[in-house]
Protein backbone atom coordinates (compact mmCIF):
# COMPACT_ATOMS: atom_id res chain seq x y z
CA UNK A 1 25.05 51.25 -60.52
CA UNK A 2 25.53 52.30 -56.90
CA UNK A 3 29.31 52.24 -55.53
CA UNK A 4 28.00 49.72 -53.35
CA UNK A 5 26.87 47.15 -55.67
CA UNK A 6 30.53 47.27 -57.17
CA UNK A 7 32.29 43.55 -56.79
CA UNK A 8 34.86 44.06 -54.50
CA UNK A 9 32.62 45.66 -52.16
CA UNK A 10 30.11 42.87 -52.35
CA UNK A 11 32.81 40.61 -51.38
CA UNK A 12 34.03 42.19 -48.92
CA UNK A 13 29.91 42.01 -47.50
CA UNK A 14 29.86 38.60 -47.70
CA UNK A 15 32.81 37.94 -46.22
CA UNK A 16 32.11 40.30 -43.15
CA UNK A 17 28.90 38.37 -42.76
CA UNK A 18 31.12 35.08 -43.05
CA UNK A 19 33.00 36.27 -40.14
CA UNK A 20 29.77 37.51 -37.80
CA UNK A 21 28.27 33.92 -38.67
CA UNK A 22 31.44 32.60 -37.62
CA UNK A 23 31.50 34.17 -34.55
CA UNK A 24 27.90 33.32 -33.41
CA UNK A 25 29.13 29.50 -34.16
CA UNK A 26 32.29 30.03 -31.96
CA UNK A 27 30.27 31.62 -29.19
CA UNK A 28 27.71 28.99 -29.50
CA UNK A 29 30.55 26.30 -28.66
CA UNK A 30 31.64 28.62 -25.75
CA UNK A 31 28.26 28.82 -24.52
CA UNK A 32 28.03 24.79 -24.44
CA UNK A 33 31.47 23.64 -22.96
CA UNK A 34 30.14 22.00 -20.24
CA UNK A 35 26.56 20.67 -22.11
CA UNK A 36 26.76 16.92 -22.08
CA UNK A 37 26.87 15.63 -25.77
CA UNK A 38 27.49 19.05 -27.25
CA UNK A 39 30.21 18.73 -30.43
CA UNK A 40 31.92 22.03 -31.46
CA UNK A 41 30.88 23.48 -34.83
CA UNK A 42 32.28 25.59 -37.24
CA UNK A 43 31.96 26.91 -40.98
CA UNK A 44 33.48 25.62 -43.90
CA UNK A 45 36.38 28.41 -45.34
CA UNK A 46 34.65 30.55 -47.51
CA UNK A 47 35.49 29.31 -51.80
CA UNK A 48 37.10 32.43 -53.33
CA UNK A 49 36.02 31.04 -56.66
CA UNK A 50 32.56 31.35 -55.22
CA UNK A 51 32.67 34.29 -53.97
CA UNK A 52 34.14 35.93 -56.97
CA UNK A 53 31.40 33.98 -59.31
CA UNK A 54 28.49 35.18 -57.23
CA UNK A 55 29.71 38.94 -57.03
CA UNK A 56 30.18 39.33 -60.84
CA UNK A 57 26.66 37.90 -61.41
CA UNK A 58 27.09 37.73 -65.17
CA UNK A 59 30.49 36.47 -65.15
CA UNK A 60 30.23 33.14 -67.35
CA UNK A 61 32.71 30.62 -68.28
CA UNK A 62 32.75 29.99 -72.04
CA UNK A 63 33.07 26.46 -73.06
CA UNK A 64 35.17 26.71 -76.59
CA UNK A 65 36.17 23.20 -76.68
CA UNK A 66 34.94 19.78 -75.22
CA UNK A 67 37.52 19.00 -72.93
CA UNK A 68 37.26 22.43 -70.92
CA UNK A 69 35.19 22.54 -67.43
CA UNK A 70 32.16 23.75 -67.03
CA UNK A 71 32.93 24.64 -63.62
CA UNK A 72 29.41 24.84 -62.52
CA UNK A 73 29.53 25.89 -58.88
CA UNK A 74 27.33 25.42 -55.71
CA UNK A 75 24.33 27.68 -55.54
CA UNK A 76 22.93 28.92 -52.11
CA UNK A 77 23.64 32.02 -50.27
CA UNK A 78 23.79 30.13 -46.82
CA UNK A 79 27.48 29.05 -45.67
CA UNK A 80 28.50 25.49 -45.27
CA UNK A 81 28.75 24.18 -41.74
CA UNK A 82 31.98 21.67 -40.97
CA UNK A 83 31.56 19.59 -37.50
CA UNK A 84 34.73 19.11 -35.45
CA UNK A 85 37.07 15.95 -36.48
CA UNK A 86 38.84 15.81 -32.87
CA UNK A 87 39.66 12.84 -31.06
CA UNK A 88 39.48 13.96 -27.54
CA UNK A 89 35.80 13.89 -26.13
CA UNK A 90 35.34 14.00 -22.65
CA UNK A 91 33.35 11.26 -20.85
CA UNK A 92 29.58 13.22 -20.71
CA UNK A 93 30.38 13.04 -24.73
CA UNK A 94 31.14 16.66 -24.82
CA UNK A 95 33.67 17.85 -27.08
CA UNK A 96 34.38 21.37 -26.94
CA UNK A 97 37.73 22.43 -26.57
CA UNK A 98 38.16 25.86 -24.75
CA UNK A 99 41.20 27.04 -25.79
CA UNK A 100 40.95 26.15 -29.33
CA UNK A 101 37.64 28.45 -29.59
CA UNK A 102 38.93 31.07 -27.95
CA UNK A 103 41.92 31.34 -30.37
CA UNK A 104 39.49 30.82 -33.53
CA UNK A 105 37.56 33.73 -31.73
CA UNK A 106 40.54 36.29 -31.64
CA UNK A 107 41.56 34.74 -35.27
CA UNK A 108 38.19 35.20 -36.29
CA UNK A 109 37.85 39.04 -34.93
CA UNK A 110 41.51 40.32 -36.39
CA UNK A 111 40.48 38.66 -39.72
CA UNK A 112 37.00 40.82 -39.71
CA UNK A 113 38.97 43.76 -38.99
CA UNK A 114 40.94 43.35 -41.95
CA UNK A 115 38.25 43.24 -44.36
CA UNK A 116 36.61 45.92 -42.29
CA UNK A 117 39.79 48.00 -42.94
CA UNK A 118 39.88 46.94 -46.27
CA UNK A 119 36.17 48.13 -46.74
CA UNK A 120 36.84 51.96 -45.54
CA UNK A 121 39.95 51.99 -47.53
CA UNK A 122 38.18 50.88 -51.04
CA UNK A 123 35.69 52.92 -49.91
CA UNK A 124 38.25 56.18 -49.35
CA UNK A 125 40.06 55.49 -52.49
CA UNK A 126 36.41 55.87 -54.49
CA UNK A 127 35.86 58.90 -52.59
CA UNK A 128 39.83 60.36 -53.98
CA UNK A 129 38.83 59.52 -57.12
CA UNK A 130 35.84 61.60 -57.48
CA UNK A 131 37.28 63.99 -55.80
CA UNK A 132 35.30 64.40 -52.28
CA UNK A 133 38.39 64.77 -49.98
């Protein structure tokens, strides 16, 4: 198995990509602030549950007695859009609130750069452990 295919590094993957997705979404509803009719979106927080199930691959819950859960989860790769529940929609029907995106955008960016800095440090405590610093 390559050191990339290990779970925590797959999570951390998908969860980068969550965050570039997320930020093509954002800059989408920058992009139409002023479009007549345009309604902000954004994507649905990412299911840890999920994300764990789909990294392990094999990972199966074992039923033992009738009243347990299967807890069959969603399948897809693709990440679940949410549309924006606001109230205030200006009169051309646009409702895109600037400073709300912009602070989703920096929210957006420092939370990539944690699990960027989370990446390089899993991936520097692999390399201590077998010894190549």
């Amino acid at each position: 198995m390559p050191i990339s295919d290990l779970p925590i590094f797959s999570m951390l993957r998908t969860r980068m990509n969550w965050h570039q997705e997320r930020q093509r979404l954002l800059a989408e509803n920058v992009a139409n602030a002023d479009t007549p009719g345009y309604r902000a979106r954004d994507l649905a927080p990412l299911d840890f549950g999920r994300q764990v199930q789909q990294a392990s691959g094999q990972l199966q819950l074992a039923l033992t007695a009738p009243a347990h859960l299967s807890g069959g989860g969603a399948s897809g790769s693709s990440f679940a859009l949410e549309r924006s529940t606001k109230y205030d929609v200006r009169p051309t029907g646009n409702a895109v609130n600037l400073e709300d995106e912009m602070m989703k955008v920096a929210a957006n960016q420092m939370d990539h750069q944690a699990a960027i800095s989370l990446y390089s440090r899993s991936m520097g405590l692999l390399k201590t452990a077998i010894g190549k610093r």
